[in-house]
Protein backbone atom coordinates (compact mmCIF):
# COMPACT_ATOMS: atom_id res chain seq x y z
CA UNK A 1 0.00 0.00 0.00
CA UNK A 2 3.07 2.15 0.13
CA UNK A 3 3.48 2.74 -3.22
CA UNK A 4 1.83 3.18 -6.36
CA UNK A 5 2.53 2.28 -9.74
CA UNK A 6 4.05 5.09 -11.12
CA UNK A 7 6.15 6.32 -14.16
CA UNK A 8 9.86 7.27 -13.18
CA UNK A 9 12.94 7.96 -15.14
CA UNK A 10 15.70 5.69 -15.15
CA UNK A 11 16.98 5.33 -11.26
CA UNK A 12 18.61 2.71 -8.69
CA UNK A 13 17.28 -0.37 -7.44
CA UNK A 14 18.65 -1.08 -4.26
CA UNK A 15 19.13 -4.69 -2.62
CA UNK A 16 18.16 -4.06 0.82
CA UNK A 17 17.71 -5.86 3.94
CA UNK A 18 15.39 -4.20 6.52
CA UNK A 19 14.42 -5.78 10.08
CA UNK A 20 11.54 -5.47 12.18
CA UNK A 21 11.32 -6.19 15.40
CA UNK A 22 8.83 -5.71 18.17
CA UNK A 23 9.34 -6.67 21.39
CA UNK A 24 6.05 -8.81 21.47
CA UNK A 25 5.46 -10.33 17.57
CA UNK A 26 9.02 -11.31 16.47
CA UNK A 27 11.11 -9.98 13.27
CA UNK A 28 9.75 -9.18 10.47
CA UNK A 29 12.48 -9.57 7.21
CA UNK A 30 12.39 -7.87 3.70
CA UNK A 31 15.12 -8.07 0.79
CA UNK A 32 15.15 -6.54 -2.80
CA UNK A 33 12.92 -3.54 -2.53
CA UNK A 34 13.45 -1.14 -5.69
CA UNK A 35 14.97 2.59 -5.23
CA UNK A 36 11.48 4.40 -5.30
CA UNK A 37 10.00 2.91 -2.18
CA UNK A 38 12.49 3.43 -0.14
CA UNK A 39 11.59 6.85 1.00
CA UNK A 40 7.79 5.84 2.05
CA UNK A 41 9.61 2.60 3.83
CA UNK A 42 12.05 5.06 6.06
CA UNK A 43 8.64 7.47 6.55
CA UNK A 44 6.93 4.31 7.63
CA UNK A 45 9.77 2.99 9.81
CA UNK A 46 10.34 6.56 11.33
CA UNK A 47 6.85 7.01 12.33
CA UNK A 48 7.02 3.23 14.06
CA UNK A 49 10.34 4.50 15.90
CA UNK A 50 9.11 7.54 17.52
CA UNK A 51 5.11 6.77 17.96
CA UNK A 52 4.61 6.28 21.36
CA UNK A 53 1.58 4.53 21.40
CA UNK A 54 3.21 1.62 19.58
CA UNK A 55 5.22 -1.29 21.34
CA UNK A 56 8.96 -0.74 21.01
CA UNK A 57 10.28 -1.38 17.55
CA UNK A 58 13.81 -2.41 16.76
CA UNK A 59 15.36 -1.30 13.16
CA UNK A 60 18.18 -2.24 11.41
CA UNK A 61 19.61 -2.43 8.02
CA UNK A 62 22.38 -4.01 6.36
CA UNK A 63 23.97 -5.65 3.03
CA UNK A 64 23.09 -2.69 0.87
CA UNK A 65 24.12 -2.15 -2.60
CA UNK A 66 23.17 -0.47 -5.73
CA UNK A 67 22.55 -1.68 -8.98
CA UNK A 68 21.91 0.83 -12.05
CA UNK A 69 18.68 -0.14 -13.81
CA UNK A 70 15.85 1.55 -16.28
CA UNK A 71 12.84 1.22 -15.46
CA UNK A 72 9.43 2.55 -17.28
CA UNK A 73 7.38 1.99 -14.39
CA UNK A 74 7.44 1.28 -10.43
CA UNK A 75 7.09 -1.65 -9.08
CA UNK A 76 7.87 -2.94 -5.76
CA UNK A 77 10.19 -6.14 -6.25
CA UNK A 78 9.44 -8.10 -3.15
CA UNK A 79 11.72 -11.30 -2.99
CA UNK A 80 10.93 -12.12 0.10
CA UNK A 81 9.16 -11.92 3.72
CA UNK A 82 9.29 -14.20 6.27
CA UNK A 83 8.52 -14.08 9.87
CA UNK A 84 11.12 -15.92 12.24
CA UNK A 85 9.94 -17.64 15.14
CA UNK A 86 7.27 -14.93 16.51
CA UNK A 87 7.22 -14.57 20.20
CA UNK A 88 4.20 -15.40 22.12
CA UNK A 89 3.63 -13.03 24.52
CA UNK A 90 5.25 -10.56 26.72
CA UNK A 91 5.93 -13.40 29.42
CA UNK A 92 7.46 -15.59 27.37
CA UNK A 93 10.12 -12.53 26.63
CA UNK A 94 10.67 -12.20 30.17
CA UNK A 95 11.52 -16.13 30.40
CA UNK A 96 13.79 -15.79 27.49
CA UNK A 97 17.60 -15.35 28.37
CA UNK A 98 18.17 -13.29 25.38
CA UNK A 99 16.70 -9.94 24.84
CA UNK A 100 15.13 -9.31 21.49
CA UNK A 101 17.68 -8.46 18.85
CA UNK A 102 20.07 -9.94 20.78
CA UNK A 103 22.56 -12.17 18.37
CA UNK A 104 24.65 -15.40 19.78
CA UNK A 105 27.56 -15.47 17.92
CA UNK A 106 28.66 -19.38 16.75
CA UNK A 107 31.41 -21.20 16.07
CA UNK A 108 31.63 -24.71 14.05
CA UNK A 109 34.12 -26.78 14.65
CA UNK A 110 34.60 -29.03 11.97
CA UNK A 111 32.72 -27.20 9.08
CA UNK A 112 33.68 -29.28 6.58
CA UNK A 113 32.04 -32.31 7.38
CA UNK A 114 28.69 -33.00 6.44
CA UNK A 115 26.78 -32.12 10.01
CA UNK A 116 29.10 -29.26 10.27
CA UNK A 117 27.54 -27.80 6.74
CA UNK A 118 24.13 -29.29 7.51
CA UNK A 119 24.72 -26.82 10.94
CA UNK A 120 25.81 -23.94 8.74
CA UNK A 121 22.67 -24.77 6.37
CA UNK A 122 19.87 -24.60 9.21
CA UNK A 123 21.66 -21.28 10.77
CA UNK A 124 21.07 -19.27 7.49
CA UNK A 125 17.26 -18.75 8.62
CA UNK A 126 18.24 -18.24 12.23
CA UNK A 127 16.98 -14.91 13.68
CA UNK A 128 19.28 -15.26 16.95
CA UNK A 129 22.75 -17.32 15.66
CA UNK A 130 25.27 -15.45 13.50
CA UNK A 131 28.33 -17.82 12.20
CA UNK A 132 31.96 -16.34 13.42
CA UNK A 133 34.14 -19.00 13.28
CA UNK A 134 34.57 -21.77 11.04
CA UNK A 135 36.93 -24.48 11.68
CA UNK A 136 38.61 -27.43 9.25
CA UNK A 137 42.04 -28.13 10.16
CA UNK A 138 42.55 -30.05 6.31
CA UNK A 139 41.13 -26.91 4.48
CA UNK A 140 41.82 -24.27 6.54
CA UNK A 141 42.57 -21.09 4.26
CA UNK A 142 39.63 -21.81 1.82
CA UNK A 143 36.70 -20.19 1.94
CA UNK A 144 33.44 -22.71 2.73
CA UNK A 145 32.17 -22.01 -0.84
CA UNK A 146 34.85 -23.54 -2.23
CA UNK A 147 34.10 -27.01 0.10
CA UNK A 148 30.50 -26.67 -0.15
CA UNK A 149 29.28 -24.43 -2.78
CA UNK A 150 25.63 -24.48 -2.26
CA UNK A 151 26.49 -22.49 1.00
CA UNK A 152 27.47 -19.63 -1.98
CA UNK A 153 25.11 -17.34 -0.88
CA UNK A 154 25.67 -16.79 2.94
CA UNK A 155 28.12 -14.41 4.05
CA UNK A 156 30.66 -16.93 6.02
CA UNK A 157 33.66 -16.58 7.74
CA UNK A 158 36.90 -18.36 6.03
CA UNK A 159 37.93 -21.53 7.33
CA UNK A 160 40.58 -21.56 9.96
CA UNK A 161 42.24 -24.41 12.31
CA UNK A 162 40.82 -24.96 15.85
CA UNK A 163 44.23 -23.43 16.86
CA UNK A 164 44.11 -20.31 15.28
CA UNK A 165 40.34 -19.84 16.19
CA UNK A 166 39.04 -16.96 17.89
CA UNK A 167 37.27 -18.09 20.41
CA UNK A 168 36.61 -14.15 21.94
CA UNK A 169 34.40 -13.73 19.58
CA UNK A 170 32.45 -16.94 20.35
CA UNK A 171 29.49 -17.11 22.39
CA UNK A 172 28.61 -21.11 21.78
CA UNK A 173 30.42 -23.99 20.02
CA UNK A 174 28.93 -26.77 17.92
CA UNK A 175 31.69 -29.57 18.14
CA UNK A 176 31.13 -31.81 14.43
CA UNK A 177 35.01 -33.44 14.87
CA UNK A 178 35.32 -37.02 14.58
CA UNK A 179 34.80 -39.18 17.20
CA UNK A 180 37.93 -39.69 19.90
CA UNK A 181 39.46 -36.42 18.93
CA UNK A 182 36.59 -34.22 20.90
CA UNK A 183 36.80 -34.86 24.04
CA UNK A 184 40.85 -33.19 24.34
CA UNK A 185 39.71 -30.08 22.43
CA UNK A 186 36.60 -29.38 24.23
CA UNK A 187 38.73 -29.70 27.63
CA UNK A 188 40.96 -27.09 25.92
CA UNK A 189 37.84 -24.21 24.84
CA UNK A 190 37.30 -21.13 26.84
CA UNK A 191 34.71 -21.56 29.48
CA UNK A 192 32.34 -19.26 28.79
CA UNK A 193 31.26 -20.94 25.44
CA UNK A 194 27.73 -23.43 25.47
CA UNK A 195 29.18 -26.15 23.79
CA UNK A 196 27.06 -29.09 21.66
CA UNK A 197 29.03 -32.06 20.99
CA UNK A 198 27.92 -34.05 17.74
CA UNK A 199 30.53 -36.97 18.02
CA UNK A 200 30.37 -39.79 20.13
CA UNK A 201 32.91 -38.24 23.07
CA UNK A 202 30.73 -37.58 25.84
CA UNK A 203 27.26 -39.51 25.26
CA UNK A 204 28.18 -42.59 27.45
CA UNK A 205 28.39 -41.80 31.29
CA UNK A 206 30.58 -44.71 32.12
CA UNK A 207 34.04 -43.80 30.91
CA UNK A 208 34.72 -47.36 30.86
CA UNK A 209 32.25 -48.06 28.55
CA UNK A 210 33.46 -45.94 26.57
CA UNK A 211 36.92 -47.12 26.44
CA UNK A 212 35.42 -50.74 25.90
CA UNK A 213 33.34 -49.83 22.63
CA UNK A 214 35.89 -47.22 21.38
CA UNK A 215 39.06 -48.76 21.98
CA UNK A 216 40.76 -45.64 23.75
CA UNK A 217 40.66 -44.48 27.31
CA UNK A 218 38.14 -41.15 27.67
CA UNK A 219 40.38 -38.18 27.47
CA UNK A 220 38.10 -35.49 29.45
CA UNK A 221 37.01 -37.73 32.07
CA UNK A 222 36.53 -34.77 34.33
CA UNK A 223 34.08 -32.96 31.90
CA UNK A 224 31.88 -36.41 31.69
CA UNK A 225 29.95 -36.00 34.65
CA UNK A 226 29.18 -32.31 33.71
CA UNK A 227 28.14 -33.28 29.78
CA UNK A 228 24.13 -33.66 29.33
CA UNK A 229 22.18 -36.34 27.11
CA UNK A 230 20.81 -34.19 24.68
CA UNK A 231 17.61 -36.09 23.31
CA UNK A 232 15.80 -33.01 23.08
CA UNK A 233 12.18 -34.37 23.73
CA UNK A 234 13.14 -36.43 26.28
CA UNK A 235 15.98 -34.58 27.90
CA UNK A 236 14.51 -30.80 28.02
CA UNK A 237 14.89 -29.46 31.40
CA UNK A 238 18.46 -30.32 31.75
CA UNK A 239 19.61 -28.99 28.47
CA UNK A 240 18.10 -26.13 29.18
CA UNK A 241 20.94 -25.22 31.71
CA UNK A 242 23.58 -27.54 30.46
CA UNK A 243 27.00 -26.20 29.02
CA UNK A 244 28.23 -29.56 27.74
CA UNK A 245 25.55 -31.06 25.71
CA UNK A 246 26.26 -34.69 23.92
CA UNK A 247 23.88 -34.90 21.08
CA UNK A 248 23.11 -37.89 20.35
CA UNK A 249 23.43 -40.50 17.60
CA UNK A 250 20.86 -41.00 14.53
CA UNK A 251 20.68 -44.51 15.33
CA UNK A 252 19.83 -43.79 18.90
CA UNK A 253 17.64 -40.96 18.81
CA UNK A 254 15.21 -42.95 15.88
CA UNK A 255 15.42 -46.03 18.34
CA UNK A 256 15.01 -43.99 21.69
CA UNK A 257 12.21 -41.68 20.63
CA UNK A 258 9.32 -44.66 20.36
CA UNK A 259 10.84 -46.94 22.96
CA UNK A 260 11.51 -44.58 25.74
CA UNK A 261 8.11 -43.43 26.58
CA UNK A 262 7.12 -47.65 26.41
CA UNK A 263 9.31 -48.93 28.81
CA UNK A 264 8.24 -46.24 31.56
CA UNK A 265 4.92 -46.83 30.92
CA UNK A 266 5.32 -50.40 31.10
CA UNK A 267 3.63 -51.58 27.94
CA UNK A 268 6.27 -53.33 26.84
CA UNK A 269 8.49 -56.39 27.84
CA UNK A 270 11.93 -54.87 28.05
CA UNK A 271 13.49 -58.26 26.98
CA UNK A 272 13.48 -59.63 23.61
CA UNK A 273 13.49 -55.82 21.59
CA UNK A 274 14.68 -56.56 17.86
CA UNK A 275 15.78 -52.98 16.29
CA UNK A 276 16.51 -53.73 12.05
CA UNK A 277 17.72 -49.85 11.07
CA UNK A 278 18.72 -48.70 7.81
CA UNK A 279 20.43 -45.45 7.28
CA UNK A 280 21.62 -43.49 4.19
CA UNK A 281 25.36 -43.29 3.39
CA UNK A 282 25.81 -39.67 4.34
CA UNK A 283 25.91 -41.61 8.05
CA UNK A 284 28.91 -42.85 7.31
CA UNK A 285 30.92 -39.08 6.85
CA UNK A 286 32.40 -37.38 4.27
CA UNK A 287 36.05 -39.46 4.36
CA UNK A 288 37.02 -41.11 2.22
CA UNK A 289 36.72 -44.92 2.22
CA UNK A 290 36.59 -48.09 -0.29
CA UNK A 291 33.48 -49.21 1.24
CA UNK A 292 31.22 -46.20 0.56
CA UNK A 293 32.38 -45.64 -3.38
CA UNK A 294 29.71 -45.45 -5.63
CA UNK A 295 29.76 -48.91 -6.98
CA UNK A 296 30.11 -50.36 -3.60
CA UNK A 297 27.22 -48.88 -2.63
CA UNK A 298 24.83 -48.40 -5.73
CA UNK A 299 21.83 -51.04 -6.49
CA UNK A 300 22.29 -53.02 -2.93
CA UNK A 301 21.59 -53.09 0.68
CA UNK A 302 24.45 -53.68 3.32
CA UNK A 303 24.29 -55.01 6.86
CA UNK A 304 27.41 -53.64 8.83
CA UNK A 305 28.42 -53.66 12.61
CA UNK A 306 26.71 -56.55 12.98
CA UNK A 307 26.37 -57.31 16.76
CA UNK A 308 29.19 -54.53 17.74
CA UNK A 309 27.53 -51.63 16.33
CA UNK A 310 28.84 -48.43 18.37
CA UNK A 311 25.54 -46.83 19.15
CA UNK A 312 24.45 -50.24 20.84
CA UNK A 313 25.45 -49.24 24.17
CA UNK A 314 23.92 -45.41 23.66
CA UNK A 315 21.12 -47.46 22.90
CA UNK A 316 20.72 -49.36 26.00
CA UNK A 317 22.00 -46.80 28.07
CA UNK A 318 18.75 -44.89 27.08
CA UNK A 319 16.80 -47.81 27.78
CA UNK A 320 18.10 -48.76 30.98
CA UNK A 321 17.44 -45.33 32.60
CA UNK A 322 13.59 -45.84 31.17
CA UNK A 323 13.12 -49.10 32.79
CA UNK A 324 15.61 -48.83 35.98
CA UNK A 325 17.26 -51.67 35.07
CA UNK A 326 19.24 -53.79 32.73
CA UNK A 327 17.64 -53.58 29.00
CA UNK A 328 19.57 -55.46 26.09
CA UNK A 329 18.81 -55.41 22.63
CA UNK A 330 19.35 -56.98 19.18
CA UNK A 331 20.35 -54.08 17.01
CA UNK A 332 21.30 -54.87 13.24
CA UNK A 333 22.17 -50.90 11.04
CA UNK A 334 22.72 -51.50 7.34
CA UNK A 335 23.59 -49.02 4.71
CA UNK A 336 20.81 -47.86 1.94
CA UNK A 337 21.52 -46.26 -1.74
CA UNK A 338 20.56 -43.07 -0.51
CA UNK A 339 22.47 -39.88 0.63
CA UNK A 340 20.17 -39.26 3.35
CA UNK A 341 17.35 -40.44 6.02
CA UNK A 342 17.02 -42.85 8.30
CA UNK A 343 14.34 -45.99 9.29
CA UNK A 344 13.96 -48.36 12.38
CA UNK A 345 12.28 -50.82 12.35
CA UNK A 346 11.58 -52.29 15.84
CA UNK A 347 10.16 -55.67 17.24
CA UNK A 348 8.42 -55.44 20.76
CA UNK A 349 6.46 -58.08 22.40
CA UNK A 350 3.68 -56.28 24.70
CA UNK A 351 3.15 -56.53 28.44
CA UNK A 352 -0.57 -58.96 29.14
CA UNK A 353 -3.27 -56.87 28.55
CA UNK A 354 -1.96 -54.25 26.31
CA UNK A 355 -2.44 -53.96 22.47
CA UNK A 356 -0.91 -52.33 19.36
CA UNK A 357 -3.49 -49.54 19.80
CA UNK A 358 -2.67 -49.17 23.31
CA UNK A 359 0.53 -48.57 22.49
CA UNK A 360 -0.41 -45.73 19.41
CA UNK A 361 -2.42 -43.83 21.97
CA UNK A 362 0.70 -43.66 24.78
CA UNK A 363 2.72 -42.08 22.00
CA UNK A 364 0.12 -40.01 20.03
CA UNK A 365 -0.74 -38.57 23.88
CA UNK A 366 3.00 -38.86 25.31
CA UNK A 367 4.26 -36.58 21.59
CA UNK A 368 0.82 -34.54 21.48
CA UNK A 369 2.13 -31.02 22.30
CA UNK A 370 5.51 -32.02 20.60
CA UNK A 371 6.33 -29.73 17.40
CA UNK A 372 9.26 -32.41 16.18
CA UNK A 373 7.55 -35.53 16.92
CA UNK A 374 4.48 -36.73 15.37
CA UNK A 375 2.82 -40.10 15.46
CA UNK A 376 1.22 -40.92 12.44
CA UNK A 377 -2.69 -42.38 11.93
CA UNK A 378 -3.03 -46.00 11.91
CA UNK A 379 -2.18 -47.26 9.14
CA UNK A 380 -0.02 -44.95 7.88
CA UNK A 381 3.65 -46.08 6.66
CA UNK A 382 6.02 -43.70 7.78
CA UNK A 383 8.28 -43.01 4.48
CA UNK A 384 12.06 -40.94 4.98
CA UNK A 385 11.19 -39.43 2.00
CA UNK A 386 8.36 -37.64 3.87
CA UNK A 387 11.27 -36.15 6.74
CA UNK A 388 14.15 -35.13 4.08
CA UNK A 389 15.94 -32.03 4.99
CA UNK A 390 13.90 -31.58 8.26
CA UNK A 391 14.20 -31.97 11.86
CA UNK A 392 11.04 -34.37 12.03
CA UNK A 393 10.27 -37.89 12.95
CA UNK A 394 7.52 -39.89 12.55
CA UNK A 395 6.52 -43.09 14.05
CA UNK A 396 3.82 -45.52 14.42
CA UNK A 397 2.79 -48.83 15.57
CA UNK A 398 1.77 -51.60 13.76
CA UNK A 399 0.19 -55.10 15.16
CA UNK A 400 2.42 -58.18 14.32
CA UNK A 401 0.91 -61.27 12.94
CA UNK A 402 2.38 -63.27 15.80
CA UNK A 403 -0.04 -62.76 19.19
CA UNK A 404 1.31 -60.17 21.87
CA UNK A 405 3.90 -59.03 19.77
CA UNK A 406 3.99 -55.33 17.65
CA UNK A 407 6.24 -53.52 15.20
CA UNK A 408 6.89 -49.61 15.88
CA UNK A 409 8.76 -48.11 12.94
CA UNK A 410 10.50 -44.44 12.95
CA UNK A 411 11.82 -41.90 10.29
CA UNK A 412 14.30 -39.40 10.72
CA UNK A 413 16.58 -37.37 8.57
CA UNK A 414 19.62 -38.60 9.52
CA UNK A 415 21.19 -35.33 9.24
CA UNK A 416 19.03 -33.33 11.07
CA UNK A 417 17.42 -35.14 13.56
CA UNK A 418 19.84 -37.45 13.49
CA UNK A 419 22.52 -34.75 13.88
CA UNK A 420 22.47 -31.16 13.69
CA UNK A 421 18.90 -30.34 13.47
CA UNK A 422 18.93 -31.58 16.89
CA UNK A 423 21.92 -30.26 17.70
CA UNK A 424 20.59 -26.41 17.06
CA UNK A 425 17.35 -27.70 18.77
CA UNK A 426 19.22 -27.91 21.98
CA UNK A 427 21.26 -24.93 21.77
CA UNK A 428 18.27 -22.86 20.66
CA UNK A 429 17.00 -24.44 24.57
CA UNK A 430 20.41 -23.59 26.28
CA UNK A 431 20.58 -20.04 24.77
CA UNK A 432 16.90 -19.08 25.68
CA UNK A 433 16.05 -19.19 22.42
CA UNK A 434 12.55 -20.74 21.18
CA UNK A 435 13.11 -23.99 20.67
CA UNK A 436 12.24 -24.13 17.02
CA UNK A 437 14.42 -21.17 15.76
CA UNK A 438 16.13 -21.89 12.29
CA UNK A 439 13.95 -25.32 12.52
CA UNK A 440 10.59 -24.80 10.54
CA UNK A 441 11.85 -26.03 7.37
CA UNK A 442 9.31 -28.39 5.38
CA UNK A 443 10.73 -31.52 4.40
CA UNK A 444 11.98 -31.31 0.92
CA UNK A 445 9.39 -33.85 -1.57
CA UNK A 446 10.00 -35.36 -4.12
């Protein structure tokens, strides 16, 4: 309504990005707005600044450049607007740790992995996290864009080595190094920084444990007691003043999600659980290795780490603390001809009295108010097509054909649910941020 269409000689169009904020309805973004509006936009925006009556409005404007262009007539070029995470109300301001406007400055370590550019992927629509420090000891030097060039059009920092990181101008850390090379380097970070750890470092509580599945001793023992499980759903009020978070695995998090909620319920025998999981290859990282070439891979299905599989005791672990007491499983991952997503399928046998649709109703009411988490109608196959790209998982229950027994089967994106969408879901939670920030993404179909 601000402008008209109008004839004008040739002029400027200006690329232009304006933000919005009020203290009670979020930010408000828009880009690409052609030279002749912007005089009515900075009357508009003045008289929101300095009317009293109106709630107090933030405004700021940056990446601005000029491009010569004729034009015959106006017209207001609007590429895009999007609203970011809208606050709810006043009190939920007042909960929040950060003030509106407020940016958290990040740093990724290990940005050249895939759950490191997955990371910097998801933060380009956050309203709160601003990328300052990339890290990739093998590339450092190179700009991301050059490693990953559909990251072309953010504005990123070049890619250093952890050592010659600036960690002053770091607010919060998400740690995507390989596992048993975390746990030294996270001992080593400045201790103001929130740190989420992606590997496999600090996710088991018993240090021996760990030094039985991973074949080293734990080399931050004295940070393991401090680290919290971060299983978002399942985990939230301690993340939510946690410094050390240990995201965990793909594997786990697909597997814990539906059996969790279960096995405290008690609708389910904790013996006898059967978990057959398929991921795509992208789960194996970004190295390179014989086994995950092209033609190795292509046209067939592979069942690996049989009966040793790393994530078997993050598994149980999970499980135990559900049931109070010991919980083993048979847990068989293979690797699908796909670059992405993730499926479990799990074998339960029920507790006497309880059904298949008992058990669809615990989780449909137990995930209800859940924005990540949805349980589908009976019936309904869950497909990892239908979670690409997204930080969603769905799950249902199905009856089995042999009496007392049921089959629960879970989707995730391996990638972001399984890694870093889950990973900014719990520092969005330790920053005060809402928990969906940079999150709302649609799965991507077909």
């Amino acid at each position: 309504e601000l402008c008209a269409d109008q004839a004008v000689p040739p002029t400027f169009e200006v690329q232009l990005s304006l933000s919005l904020s009020w203290s009670c309805c979020g930010d408000l973004t828009f880009c690409a707005l052609s030279g002749p509006l912007i005089p009515s936009l900075v009357m508009a925006c003045s008289l929101l600044l300095f009317n009293p009556s109106l709630p107090k409005v933030g405004l700021s404007f940056s990446k601005i450049s000029l491009k010569e262009d004729s034009m015959r007539s106006f017209r207001s070029n609007l590429v895009k607007m999007a609203v970011t995470s809208p606050l709810k109300d006043k009190t939920v301001v007042e909960q929040q740790k950060l003030k509106p406007g407020e940016i958290v400055r990040i740093g990724v370590l290990g940005a050249s992995g895939y759950t490191g550019s997955e990371i910097v992927r998801l933060l380009a629509a956050h309203p709160f996290f601003n990328v300052t420090v990339l890290t990739a000891d093998r590339k450092a030097g190179l700009p991301i864009t050059l490693v990953f060039p559909h990251l072309i059009t953010q504005e990123l920092p070049t890619l250093v080595a952890v050592k010659d990181a600036d960690f002053s101008q770091v607010d919060a850390v998400f740690c995507c190094l390989p596992h048993g090379t975390t746990q030294e380097i996270i001992a080593g970070l400045p201790k103001h920084l929130k740190v989420v750890d992606l590997s496999a470092d600090f996710r088991l509580r018993d240090v021996r444990e760990y030094k039985e599945w991973y074949n080293r001793p734990h080399g931050a023992p004295e940070l393991q007691s401090e680290a919290v499980y971060g299983l978002t759903e399942l985990h939230r009020e301690e993340i939510l003043n946690a410094r050390l978070v240990a995201n965990p695995g793909c594997y786990p998090t697909s597997v814990q999600l539906p059996l969790v909620p279960l096995l405290e319920a008690g609708l389910i025998e904790k013996e006898n659980i059967i978990i057959d999981a398929k991921s795509g290859v992208s789960g194996a990282g970004r190295a390179l290795k014989e086994s995950n070439l092209y033609t190795e891979i292509a046209e067939g299905l592979t069942a690996y780490g049989i009966a040793c599989h790393r994530h078997v005791p993050e598994i149980e672990q999970g499980l135990c603390d559900a049931t109070g007491s010991r919980v083993t499983v048979s847990f068989t991952p293979h690797l699908m001809p796909m670059s992405r997503g993730m499926q479990s399928t799990i074998y339960v046998r029920l507790n006497s009295g309880v059904t298949s649709d008992v058990l669809h109703h615990h989780l449909s009411s137990r995930y209800q108010a859940e924005k990540f988490i949805r349980v589908l109608p009976k019936g309904v196959v869950p497909h990892t097509c239908n979670v690409r790209g997204s930080n969603y998982c769905l799950i249902n229950v199905f009856e089995d054909r042999i009496p007392g027994r049921a089959i629960i089967i879970a989707v995730i994106d391996n990638l972001v649910k399984g890694a870093s969408g889950q990973a900014l879901q719990n520092l969005n939670l330790m920053m005060g941020c809402p928990e969906d920030s940079g999150l709302l993404q649609q799965p991507l179909f077909p």
